[in-house]
Protein backbone atom coordinates (compact mmCIF):
# COMPACT_ATOMS: atom_id res chain seq x y z
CA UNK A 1 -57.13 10.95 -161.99
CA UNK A 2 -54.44 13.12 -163.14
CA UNK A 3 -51.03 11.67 -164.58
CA UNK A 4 -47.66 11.95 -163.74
CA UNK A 5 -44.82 10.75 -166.16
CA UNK A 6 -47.38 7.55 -166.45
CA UNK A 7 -48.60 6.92 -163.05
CA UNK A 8 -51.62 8.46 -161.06
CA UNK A 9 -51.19 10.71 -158.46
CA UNK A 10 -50.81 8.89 -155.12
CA UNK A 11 -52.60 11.61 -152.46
CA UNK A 12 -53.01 8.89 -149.88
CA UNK A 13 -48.76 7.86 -150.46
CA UNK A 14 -46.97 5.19 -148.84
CA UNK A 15 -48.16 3.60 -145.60
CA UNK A 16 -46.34 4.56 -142.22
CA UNK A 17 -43.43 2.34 -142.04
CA UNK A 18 -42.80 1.95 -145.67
CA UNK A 19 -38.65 2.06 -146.51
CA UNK A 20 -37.81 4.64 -148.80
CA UNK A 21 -34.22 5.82 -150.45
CA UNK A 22 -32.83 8.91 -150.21
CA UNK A 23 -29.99 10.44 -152.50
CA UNK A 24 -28.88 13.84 -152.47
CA UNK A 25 -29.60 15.36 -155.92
CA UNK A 26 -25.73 16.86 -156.59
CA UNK A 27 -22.72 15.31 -156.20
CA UNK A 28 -21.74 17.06 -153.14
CA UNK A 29 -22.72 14.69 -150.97
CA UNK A 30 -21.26 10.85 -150.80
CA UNK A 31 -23.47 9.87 -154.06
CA UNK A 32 -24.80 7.12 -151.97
CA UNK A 33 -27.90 6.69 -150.69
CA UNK A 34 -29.28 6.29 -147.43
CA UNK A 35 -32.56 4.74 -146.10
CA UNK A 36 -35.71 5.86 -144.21
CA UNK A 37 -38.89 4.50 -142.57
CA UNK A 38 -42.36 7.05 -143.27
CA UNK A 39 -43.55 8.35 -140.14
CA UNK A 40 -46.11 10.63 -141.87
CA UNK A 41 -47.09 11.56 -145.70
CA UNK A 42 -48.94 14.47 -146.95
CA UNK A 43 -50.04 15.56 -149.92
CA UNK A 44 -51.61 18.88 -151.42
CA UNK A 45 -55.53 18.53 -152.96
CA UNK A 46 -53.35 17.79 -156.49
CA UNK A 47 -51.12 15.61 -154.82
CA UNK A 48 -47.81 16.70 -156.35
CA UNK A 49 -46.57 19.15 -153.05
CA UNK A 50 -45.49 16.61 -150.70
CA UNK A 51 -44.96 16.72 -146.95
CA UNK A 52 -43.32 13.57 -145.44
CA UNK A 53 -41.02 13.17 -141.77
CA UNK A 54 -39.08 10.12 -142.42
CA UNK A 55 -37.13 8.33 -139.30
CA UNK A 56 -33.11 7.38 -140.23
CA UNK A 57 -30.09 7.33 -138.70
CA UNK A 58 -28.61 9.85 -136.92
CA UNK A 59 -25.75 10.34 -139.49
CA UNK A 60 -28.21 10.63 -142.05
CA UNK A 61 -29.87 13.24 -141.10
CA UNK A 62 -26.49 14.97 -139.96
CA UNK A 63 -25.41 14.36 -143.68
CA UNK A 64 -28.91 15.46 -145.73
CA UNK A 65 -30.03 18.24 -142.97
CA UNK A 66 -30.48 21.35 -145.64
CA UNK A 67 -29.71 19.01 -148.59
CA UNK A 68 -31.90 18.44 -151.68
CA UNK A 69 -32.87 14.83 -152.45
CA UNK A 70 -34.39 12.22 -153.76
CA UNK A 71 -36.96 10.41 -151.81
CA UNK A 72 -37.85 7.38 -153.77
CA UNK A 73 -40.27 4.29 -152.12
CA UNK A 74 -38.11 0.92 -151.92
CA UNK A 75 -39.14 -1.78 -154.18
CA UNK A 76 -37.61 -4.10 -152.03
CA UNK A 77 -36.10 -7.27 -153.74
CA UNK A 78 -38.86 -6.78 -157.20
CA UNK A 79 -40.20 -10.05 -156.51
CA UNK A 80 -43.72 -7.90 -155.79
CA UNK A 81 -45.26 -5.46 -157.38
CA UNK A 82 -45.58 -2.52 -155.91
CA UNK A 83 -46.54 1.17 -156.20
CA UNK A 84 -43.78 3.66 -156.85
CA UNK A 85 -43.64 6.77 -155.41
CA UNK A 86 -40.79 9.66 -155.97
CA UNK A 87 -40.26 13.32 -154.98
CA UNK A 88 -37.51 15.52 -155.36
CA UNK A 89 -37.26 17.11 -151.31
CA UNK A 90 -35.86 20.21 -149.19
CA UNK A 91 -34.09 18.06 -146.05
CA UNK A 92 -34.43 19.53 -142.76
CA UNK A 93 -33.66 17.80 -139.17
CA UNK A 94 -36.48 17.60 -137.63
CA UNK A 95 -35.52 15.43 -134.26
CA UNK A 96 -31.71 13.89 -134.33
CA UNK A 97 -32.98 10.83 -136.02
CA UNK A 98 -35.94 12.00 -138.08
CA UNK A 99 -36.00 14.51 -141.15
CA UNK A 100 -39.18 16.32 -142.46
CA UNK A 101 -39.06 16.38 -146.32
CA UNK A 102 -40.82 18.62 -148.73
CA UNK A 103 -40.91 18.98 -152.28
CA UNK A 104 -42.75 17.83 -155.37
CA UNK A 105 -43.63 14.85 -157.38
CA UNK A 106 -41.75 13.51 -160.12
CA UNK A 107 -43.57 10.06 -160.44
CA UNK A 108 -46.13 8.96 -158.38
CA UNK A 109 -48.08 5.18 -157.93
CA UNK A 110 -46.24 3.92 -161.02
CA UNK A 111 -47.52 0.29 -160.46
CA UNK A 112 -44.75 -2.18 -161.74
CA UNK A 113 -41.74 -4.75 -160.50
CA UNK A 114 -38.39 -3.36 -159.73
CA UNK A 115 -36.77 -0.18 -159.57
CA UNK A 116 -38.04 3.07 -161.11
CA UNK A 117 -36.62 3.47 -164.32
CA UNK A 118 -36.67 6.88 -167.00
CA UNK A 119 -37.58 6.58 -170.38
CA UNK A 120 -34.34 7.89 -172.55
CA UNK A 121 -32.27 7.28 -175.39
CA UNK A 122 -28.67 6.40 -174.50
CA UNK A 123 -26.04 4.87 -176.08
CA UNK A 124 -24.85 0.75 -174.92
CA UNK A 125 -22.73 -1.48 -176.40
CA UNK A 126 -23.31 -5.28 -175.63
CA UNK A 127 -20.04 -7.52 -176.16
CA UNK A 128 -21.24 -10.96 -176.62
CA UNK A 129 -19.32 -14.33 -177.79
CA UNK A 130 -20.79 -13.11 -181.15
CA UNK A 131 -18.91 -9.58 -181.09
CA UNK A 132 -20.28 -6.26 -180.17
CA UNK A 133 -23.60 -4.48 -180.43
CA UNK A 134 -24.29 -1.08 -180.62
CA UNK A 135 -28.05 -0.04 -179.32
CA UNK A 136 -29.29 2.39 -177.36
CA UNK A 137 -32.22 2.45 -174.50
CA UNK A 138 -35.55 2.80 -174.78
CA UNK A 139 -35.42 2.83 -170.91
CA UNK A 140 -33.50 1.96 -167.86
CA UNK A 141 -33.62 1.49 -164.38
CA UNK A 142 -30.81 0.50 -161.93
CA UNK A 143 -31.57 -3.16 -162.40
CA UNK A 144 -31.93 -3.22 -166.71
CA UNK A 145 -32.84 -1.58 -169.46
CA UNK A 146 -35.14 -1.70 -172.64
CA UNK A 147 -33.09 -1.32 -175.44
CA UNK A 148 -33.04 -1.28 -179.88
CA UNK A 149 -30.91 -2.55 -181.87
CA UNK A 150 -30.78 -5.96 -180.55
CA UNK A 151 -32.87 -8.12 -182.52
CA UNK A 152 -30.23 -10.22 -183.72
CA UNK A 153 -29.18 -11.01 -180.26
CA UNK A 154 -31.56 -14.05 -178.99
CA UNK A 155 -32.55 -13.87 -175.34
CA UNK A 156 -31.11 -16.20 -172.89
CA UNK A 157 -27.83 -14.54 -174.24
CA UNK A 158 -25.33 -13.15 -171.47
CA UNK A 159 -23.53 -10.07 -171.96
CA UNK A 160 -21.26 -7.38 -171.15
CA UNK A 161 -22.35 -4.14 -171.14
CA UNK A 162 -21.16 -0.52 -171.04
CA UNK A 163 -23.66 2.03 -170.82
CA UNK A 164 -23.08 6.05 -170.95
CA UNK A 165 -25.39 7.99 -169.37
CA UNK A 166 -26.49 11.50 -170.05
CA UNK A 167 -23.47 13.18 -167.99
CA UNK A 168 -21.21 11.21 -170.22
CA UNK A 169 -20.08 8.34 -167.20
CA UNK A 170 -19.83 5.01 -168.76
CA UNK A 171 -20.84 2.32 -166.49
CA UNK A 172 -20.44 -1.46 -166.54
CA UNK A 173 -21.99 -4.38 -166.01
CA UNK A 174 -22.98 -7.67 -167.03
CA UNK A 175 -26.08 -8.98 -168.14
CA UNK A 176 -28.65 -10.96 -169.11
CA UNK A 177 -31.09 -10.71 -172.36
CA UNK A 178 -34.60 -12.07 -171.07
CA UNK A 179 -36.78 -11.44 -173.37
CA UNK A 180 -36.73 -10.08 -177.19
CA UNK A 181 -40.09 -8.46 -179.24
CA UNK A 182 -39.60 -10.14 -182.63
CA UNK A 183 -41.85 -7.24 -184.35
CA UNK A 184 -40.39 -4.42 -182.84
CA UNK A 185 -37.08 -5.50 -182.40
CA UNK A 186 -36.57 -4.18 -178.76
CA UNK A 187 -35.24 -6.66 -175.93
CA UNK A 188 -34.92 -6.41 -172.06
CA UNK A 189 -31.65 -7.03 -170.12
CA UNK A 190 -31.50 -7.55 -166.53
CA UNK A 191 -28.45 -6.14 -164.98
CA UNK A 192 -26.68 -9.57 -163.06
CA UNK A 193 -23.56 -7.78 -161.88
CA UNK A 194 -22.82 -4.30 -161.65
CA UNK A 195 -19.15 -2.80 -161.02
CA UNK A 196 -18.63 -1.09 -157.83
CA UNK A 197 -20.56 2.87 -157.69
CA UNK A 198 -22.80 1.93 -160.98
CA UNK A 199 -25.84 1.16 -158.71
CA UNK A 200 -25.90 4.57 -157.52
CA UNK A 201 -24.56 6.36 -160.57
CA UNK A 202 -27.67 4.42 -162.58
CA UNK A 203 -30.61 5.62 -159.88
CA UNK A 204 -28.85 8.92 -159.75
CA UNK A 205 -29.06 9.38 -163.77
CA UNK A 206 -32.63 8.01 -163.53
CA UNK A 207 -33.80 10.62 -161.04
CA UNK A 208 -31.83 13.35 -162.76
CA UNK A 209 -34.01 11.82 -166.28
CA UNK A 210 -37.44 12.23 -164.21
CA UNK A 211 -36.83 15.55 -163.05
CA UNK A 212 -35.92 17.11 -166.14
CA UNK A 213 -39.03 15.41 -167.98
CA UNK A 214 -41.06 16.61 -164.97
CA UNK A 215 -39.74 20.32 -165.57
CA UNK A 216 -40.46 20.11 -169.36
């Protein structure tokens, strides 16, 4: 099959009643984002033109009606693995509590745990007991990131972090360092506790990552 940013192109998509985020792509709406259920999914022979009508609430679909967005499939808690499927949309009201989306792929059937995450090189400092680290991503997600630059910090190690993504916001969190490749000297952290807005200001970066990728 064909790829896209790693994954294989999903032309069957989501099953009806899967959950699915939606975020509008600029910052004129709320910057947070909303849920959906799939009523219907279709996809062009290539599979990157999407078609999809997606039930919400009624004050969603007041809010994204005409909007550009994000549709991205919910990985639910990331305790299964699941296909990952993301589009950036048109948003029009279809009935008062349904909106039909259209747009293209960015990622599609990226098989993994967790939230979608963007391959990127960003600048992090982790505070520790120890002192501070300076690394930088390898990739992130809203729940973690991949980082270098951390070797010297063993995993089990909690830490503060402050990350600043590619529109120069800084956000915060702390975390934990779960694992830590010896060879290459790259090591995971899983977000634990994330200040208030970083949630959204992470998946927003992330989607903002894949689309420019997607249009290089």
């Amino acid at each position: 099959m064909d790829a896209v940013q790693g994954g294989t192109i999903m032309t069957e998509g989501p099953a009806v009643d899967t959950t699915v985020t939606l975020m509008p792509t600029t910052s004129a709406g709320t910057g947070v984002w909303h849920t959906g259920t799939v009523r219907s999914w279709t996809a062009g022979a290539a599979g990157l033109v999407v078609t999809s009508h997606v039930t919400t609430s009624r004050e969603t679909v007041e809010e994204l009606d005409g909007q550009r967005v994000w549709v991205s499939t919910d990985p639910g808690d990331g305790s299964s693995v699941t296909p990952h499927a993301v589009f950036q949309a048109v948003a029009q009201a279809h009935r008062d509590d349904e909106l039909a989306l259209t747009g293209v792929m960015l990622l599609a059937s990226e098989t993994r745990r967790g939230a979608v995450r963007a391959p990127a090189s960003l600048p992090a400092h982790l505070t520790t007991t120890d002192g501070v680290a300076d690394v930088r991503t390898v990739d992130y997600s809203r729940t973690g990131m991949r980082i270098e630059g951390a070797a010297d910090v063993p995993g089990g190690t909690d830490v503060e972090i402050a990350l600043e993504l590619a529109d120069g916001h800084e956000v915060h969190a702390r975390g934990e360092v779960v694992r830590v490749d010896e060879h290459s000297g790259e090591a995971v952290v899983r977000f634990v506790e994330l200040e208030e807005g970083a949630a959204q200001a992470l998946e927003r970066s992330v989607l903002t990552e894949l689309a420019r990728q997607n249009r290089s």
